[in-house]
Protein backbone atom coordinates (compact mmCIF):
# COMPACT_ATOMS: atom_id res chain seq x y z
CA UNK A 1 21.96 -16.51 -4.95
CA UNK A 2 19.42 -14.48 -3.06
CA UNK A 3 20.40 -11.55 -1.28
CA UNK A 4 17.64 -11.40 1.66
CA UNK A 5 15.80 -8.75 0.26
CA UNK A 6 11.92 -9.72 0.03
CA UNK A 7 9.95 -7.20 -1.43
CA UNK A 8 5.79 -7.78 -2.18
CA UNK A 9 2.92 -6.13 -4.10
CA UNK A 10 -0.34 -6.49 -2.01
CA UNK A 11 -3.22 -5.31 -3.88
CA UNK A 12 -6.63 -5.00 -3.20
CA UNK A 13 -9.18 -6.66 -4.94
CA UNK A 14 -11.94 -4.08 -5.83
CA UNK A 15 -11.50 -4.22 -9.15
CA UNK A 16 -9.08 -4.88 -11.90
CA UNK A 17 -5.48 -3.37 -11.95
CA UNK A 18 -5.22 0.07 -14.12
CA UNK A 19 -2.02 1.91 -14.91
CA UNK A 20 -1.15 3.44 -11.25
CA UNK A 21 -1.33 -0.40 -9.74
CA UNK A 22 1.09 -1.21 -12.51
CA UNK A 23 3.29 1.31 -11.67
CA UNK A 24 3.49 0.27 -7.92
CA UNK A 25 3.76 -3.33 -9.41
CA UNK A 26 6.88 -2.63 -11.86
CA UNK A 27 8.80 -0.57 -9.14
CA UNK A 28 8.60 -2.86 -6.77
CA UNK A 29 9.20 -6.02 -8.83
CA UNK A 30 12.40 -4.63 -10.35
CA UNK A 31 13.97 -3.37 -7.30
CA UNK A 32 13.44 -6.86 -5.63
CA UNK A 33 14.71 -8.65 -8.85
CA UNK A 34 17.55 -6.18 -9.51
CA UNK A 35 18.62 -7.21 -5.89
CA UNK A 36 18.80 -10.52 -6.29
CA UNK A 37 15.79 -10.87 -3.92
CA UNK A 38 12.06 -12.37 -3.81
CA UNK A 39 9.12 -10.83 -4.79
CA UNK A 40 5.52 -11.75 -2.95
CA UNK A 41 2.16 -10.97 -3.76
CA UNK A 42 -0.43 -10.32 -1.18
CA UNK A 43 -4.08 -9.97 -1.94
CA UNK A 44 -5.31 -7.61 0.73
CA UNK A 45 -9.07 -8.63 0.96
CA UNK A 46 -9.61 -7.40 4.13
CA UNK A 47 -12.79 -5.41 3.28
CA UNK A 48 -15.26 -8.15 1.72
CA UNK A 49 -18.29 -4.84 1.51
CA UNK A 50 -15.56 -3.18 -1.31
CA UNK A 51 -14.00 -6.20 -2.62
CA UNK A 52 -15.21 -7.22 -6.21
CA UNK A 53 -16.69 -10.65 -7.26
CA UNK A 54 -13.70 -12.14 -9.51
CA UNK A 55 -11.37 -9.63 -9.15
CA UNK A 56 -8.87 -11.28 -7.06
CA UNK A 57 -8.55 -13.79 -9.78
CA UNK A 58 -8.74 -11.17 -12.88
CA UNK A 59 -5.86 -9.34 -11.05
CA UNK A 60 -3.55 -12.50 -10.87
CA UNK A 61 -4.32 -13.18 -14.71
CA UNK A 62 -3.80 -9.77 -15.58
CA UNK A 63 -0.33 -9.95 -13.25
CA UNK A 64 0.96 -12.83 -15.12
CA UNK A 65 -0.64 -11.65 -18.76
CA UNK A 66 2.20 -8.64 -17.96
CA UNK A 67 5.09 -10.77 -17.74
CA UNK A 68 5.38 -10.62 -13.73
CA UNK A 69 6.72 -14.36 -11.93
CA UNK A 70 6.11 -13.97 -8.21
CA UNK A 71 7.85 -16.62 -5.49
CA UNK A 72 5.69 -18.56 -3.48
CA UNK A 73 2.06 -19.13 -2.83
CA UNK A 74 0.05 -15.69 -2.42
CA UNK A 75 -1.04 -14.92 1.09
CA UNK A 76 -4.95 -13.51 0.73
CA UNK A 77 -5.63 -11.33 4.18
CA UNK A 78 -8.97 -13.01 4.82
CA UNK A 79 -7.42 -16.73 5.70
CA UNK A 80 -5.36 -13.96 8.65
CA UNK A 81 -7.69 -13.18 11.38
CA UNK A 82 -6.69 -14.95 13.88
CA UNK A 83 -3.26 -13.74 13.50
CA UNK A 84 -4.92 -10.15 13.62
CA UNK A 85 -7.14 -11.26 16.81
CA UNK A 86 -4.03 -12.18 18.81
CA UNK A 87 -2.25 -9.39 17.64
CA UNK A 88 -4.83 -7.06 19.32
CA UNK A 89 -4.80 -9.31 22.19
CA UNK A 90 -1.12 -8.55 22.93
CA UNK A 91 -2.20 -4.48 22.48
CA UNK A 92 -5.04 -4.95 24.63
CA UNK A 93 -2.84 -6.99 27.30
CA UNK A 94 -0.28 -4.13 27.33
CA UNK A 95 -3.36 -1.38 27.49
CA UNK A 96 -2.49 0.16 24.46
CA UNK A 97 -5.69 -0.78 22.85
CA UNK A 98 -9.33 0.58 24.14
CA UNK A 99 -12.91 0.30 22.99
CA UNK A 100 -14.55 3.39 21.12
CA UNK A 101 -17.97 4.41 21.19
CA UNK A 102 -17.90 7.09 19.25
CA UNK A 103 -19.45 7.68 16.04
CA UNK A 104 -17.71 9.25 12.52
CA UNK A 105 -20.21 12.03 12.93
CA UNK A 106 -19.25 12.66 16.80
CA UNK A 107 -15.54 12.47 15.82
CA UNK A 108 -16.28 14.92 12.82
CA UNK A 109 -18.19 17.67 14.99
CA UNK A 110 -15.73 17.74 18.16
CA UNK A 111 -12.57 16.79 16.03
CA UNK A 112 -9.51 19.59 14.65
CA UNK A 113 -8.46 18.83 10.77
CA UNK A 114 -5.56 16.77 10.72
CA UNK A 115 -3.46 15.01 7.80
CA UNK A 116 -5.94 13.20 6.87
CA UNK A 117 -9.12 13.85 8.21
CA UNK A 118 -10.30 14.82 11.84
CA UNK A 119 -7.98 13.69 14.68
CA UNK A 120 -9.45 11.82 17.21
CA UNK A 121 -9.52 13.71 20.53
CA UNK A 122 -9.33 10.84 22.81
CA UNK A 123 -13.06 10.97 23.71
CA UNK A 124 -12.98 7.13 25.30
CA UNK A 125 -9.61 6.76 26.55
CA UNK A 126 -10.66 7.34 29.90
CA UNK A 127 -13.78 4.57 29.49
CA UNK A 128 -16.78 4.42 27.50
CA UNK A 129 -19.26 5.86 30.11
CA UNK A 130 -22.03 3.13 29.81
CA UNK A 131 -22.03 3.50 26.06
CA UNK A 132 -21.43 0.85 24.18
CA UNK A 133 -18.19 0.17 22.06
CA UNK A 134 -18.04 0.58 18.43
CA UNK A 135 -14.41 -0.19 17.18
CA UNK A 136 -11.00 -0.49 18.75
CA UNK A 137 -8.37 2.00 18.99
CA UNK A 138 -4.31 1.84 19.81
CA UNK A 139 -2.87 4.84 21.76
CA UNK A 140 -0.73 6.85 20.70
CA UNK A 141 1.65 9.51 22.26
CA UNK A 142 3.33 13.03 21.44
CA UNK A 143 6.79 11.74 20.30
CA UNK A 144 7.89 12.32 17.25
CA UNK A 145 8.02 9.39 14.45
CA UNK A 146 10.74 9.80 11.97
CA UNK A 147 11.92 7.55 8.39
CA UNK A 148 13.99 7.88 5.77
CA UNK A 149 12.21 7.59 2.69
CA UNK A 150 14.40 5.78 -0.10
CA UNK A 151 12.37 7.89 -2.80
CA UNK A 152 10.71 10.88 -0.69
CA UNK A 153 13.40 11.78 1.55
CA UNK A 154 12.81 12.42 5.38
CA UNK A 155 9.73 12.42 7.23
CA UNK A 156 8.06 13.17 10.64
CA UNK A 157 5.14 12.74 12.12
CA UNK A 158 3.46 12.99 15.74
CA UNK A 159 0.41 10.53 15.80
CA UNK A 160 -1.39 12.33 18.67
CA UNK A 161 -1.36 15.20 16.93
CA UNK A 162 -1.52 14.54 13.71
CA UNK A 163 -3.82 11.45 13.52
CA UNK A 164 -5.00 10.14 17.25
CA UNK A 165 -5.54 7.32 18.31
CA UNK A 166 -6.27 5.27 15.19
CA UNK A 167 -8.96 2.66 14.71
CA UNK A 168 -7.45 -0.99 14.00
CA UNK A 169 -10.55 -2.87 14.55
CA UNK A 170 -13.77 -1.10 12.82
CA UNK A 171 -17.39 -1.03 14.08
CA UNK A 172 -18.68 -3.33 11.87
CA UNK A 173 -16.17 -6.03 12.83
CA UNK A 174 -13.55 -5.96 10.25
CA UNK A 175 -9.83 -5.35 10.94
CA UNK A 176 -8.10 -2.58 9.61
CA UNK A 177 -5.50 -1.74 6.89
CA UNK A 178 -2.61 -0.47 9.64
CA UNK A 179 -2.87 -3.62 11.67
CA UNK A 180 -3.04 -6.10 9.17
CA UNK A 181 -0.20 -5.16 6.55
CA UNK A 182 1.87 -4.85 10.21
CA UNK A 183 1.17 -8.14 10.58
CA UNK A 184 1.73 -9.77 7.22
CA UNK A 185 4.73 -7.86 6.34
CA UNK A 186 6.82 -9.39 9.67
CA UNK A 187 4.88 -12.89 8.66
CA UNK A 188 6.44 -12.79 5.40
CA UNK A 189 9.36 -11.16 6.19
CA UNK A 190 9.41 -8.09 4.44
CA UNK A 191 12.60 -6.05 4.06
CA UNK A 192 11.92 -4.03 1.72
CA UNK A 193 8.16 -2.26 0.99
CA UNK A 194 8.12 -0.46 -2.98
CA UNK A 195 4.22 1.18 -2.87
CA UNK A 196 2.27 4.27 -4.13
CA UNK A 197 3.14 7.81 -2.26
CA UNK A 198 -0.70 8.39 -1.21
CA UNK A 199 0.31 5.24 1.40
CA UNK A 200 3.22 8.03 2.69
CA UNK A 201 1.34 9.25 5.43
CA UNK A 202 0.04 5.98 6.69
CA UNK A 203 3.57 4.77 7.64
CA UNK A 204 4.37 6.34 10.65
CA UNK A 205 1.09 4.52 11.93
CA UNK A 206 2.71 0.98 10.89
CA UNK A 207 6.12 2.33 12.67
CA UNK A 208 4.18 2.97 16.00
CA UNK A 209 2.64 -0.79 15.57
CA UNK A 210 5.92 -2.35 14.65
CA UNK A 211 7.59 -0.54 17.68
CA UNK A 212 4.18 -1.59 20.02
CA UNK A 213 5.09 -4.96 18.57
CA UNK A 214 9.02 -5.03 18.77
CA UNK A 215 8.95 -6.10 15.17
CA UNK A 216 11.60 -5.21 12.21
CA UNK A 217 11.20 -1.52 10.28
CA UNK A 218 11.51 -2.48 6.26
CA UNK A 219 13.13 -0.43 4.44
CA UNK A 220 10.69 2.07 2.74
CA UNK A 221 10.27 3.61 -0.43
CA UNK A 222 7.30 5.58 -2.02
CA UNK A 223 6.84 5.97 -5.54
CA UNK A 224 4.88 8.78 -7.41
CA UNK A 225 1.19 8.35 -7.75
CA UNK A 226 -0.26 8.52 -11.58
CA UNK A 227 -3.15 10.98 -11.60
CA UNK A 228 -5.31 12.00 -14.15
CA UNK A 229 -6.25 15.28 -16.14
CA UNK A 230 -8.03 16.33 -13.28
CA UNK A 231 -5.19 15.58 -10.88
CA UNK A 232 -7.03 12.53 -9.27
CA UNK A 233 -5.87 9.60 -8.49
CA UNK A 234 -6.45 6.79 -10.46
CA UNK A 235 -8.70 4.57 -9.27
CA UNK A 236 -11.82 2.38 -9.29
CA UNK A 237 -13.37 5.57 -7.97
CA UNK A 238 -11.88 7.76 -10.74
CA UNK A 239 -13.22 5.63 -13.18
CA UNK A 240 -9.23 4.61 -14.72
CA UNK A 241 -9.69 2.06 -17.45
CA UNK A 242 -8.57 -1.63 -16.76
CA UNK A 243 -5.14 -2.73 -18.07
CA UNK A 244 -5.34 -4.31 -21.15
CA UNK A 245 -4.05 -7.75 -21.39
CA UNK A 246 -3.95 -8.55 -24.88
CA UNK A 247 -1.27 -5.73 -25.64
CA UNK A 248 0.77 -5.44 -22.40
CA UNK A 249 4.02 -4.15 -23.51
CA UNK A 250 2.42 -0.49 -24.47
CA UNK A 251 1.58 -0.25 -21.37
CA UNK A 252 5.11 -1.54 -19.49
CA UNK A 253 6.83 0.67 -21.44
CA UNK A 254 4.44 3.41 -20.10
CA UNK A 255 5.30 2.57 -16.46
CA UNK A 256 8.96 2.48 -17.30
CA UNK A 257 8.76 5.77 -18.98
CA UNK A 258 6.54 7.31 -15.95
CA UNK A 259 9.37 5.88 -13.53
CA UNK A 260 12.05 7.43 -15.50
CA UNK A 261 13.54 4.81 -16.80
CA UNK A 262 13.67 6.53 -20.71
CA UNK A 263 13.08 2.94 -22.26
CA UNK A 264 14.10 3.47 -26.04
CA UNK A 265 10.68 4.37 -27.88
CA UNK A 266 11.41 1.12 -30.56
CA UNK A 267 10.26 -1.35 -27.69
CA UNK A 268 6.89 0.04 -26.83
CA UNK A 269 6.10 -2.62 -29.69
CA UNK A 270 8.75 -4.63 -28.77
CA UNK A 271 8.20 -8.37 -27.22
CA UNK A 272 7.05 -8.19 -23.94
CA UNK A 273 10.44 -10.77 -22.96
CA UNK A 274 12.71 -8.09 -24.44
CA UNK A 275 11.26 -5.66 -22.98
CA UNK A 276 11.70 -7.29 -19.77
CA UNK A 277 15.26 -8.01 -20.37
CA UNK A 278 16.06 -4.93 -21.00
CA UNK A 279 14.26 -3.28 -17.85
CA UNK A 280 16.28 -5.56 -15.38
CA UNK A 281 19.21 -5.37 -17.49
CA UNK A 282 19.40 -0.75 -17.02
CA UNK A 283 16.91 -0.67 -14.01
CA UNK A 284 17.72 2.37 -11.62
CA UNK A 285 15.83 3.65 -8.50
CA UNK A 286 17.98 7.01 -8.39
CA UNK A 287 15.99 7.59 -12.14
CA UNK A 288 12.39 7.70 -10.27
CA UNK A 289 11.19 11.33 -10.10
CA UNK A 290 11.22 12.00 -6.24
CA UNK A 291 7.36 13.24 -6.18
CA UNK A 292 4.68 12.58 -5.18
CA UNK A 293 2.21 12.57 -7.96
CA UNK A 294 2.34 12.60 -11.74
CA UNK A 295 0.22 12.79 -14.52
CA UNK A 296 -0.74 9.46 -16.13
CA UNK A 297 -0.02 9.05 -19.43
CA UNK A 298 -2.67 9.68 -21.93
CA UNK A 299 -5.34 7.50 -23.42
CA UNK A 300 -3.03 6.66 -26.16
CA UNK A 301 -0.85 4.39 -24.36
CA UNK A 302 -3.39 2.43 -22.70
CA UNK A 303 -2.77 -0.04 -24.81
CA UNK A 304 -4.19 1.54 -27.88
CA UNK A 305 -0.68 2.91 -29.72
């Protein structure tokens, strides 16, 4: 019987999955299973300039190559924008959304450092003084936005201070990250959101929209990002080697191993359905090292043990 807890793994398709998206992907699919709950995949091709010819399809191959069953059709973000349009409709009807004019290099100049990047100081809040508008921004105010992170413990933030106001349509048309997983996650009911610590910071921007939108907080929980030698995330960018999907269970193991899980070293060459078995059989979230980064494993386990 299912419990009500409906967890998802929304990826996005720039290229194919390497060992930190199979992390997010094993944490999250075990702690929905485990709880008698669903388990949704979203393909969050918002960004068609970054997304990857194929990849969208590679990544559900490589998904299912790795032993993962997800319930119900995937939802792919660029069928969504008209749920995204209305949604900024409602902001704009309650004037908490306003046109921007201003360019990265303007922001950059006049802007103080903030958690991630200059903070927008509210240059066309009070109008756009015959310029003409570039993206859309929500406002956002001096009180303080707390959560309880499952994995990272507590954690504050004040969006005017420590972001601005924060873009949620961009200037060349497309809509942005914070709005649309907002959106999807109350579509598809979402209770519970498993995901890589470097999205950490970005929450408190999704609490201010769920709260601008009276929608339901998930529950949250942020598990350590694999770096490499260098300390980098792994990434398309980073240059972290695809997952290989003729010899997945090195690999699983790996991500069990890296979510402290201490899988016994005889099934890293086990059958991927017994290795399965036993992951939802001794699963434990209070096991996951409460940090925010590790080191990836080495080269040796990518499939080449």
């Amino acid at each position: 019987m299912e419990s009500g807890y409906v967890g998802r793994f929304a990826p996005s398709p720039t290229g194919p999955l390497h060992f930190g998206s199979l992390v997010a992907a094993v944490g999250s699919y075990l702690e929905a299973k485990t709880h008698g709950g669903q388990w949704l995949v979203r393909m969050e091709d918002l960004d068609p300039p970054r997304a990857m010819p194929g990849a969208a399809d590679l990544i559900l191959r490589t998904l299912e190559a790795y032993g993962f069953e997800w319930d119900g059709p995937v939802l792919y973000q660029s069928t969504r924008h008209a749920a995204y349009e209305a949604a900024l409709d409602r902001l704009r009807q309650a004037g908490m959304l306003y046109p921007c004019a201003c360019s990265r290099k303007e922001i950059a100049d006049s802007a103080i450092h903030g958690i991630e990047g200059p903070v927008y100081p509210g240059t066309c809040r009070g109008g756009l003084h015959a310029r003409s508008p570039r993206a859309w921004r929500v406002r956002t105010t001096a009180e303080e936005i707390t959560f309880n992170d499952a994995l990272q413990g507590s954690q504050t933030q004040v969006l005017e201070r420590d972001i601005g106001d924060f873009v949620l349509k961009r200037a060349d048309g497309f809509y942005a990250y914070q709005l649309a997983v907002v959106v999807d996650d109350a579509e598809q009911g979402i209770t519970h959101i498993v995901r890589g610590a470097d999205l950490l910071d970005s929450t408190p921007r999704q609490l201010w929209l769920q709260k601008l939108f009276d929608l339901p907080t998930p529950v949250y929980m942020h598990l350590p990002v694999a770096t490499n030698e260098s300390g980098e995330k792994l990434s398309k960018q980073t240059l972290a080697p695809p997952l290989d999907v003729e010899h997945p269970a090195p690999l699983l193991w790996q991500a069990l191993a890296f979510l402290g899980q201490h899988p016994p070293h005889d099934l890293h060459r086990a059958a991927l359905a017994d290795l399965w078995q036993w992951a939802h059989q001794h699963w434990s979230a209070g096991r996951i090292p409460p940090t925010r980064i590790a080191k990836s494993p080495s080269d040796r386990f990518h499939g080449k043990i």
